[in-house]
Protein backbone atom coordinates (compact mmCIF):
# COMPACT_ATOMS: atom_id res chain seq x y z
CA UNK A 1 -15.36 -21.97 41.16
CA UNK A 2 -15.27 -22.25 37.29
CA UNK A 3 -18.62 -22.99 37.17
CA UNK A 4 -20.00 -20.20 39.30
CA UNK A 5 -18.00 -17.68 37.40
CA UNK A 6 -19.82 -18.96 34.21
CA UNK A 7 -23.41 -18.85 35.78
CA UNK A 8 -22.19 -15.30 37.22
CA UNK A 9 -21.23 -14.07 33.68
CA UNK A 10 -23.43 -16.06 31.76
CA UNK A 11 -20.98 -16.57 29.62
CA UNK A 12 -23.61 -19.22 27.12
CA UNK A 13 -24.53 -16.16 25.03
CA UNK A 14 -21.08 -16.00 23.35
CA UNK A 15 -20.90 -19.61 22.44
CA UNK A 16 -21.09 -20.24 18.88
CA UNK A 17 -24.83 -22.01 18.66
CA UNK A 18 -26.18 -18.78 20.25
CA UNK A 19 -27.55 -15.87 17.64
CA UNK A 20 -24.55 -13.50 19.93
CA UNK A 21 -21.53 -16.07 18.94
CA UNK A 22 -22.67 -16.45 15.44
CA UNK A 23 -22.60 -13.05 14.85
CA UNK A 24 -18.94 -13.14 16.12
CA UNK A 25 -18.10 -15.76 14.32
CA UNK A 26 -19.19 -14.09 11.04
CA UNK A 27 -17.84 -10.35 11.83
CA UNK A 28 -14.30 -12.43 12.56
CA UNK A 29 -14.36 -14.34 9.27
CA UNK A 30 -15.17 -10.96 7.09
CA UNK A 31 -12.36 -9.23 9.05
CA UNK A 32 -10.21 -12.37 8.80
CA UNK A 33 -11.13 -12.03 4.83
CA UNK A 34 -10.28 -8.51 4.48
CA UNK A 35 -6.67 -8.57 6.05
CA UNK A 36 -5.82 -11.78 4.00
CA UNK A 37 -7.04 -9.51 0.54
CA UNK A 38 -4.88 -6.27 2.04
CA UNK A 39 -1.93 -8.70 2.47
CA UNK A 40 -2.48 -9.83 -1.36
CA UNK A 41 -3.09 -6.57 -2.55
CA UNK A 42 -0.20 -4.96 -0.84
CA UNK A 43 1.97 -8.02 -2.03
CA UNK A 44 1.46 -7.97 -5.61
CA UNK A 45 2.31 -3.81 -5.57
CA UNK A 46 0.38 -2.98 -8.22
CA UNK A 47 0.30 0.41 -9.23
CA UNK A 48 -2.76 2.58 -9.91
CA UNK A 49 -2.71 4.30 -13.45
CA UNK A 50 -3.08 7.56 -11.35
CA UNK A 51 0.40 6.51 -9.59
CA UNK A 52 1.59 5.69 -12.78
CA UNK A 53 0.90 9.38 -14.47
CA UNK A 54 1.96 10.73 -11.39
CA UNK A 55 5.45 9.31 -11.31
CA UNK A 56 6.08 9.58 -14.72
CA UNK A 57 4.94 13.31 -14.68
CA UNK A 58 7.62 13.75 -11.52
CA UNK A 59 10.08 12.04 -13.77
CA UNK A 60 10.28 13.86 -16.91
CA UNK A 61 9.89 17.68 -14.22
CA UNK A 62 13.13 15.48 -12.60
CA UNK A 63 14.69 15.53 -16.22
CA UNK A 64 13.71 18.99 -17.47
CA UNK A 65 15.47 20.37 -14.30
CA UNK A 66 18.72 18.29 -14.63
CA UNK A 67 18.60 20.00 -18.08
CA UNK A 68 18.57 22.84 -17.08
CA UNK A 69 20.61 23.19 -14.63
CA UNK A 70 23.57 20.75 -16.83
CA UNK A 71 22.87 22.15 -20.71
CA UNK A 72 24.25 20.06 -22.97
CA UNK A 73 27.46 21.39 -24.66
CA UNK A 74 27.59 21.38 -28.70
CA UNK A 75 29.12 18.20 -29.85
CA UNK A 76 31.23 20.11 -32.05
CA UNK A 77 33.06 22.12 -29.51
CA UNK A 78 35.61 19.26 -29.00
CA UNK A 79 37.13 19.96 -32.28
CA UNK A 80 37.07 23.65 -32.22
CA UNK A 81 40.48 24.75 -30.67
CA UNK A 82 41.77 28.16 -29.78
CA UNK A 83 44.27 30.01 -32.03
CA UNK A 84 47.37 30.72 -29.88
């Protein structure tokens, strides 16, 4: 039965001596090859310099808003007391 379903599907043009199968073989190992490098790339988080000046440009908008909307008070004003 085995056998019949291989001479029915002629299955010998996907082994790996035929030009079909070697083909396979190499698209597998250069897709094999690029998830291994996404893995590493992904794994060592390295930022892009255009991440970098982006986050540090969200950053300091982050700080100029908390500024404004908490002004500092003069450091002085803790001395100053009201005349009763």
């Amino acid at each position: 039965m085995l056998n019949s379903l291989i001479t029915a599907l002629d299955l010998k043009i996907f082994s790996p001596s035929e030009p079909l199968g070697i083909l396979i073989l190499f698209l597998g190992l250069i897709f094999t090859g690029m998830i291994f490098y996404i893995i590493y790339v992904v794994s060592t988080n390295k930022e892009s310099i255009e991440d970098k000046k982006i986050r540090t440009k969200k950053e300091t908008l982050q700080k100029e808003k908390i500024g404004k909307l908490f002004p500092r008070k003069n450091k002085f004003n803790c001395f100053i007391t009201s005349k009763q």
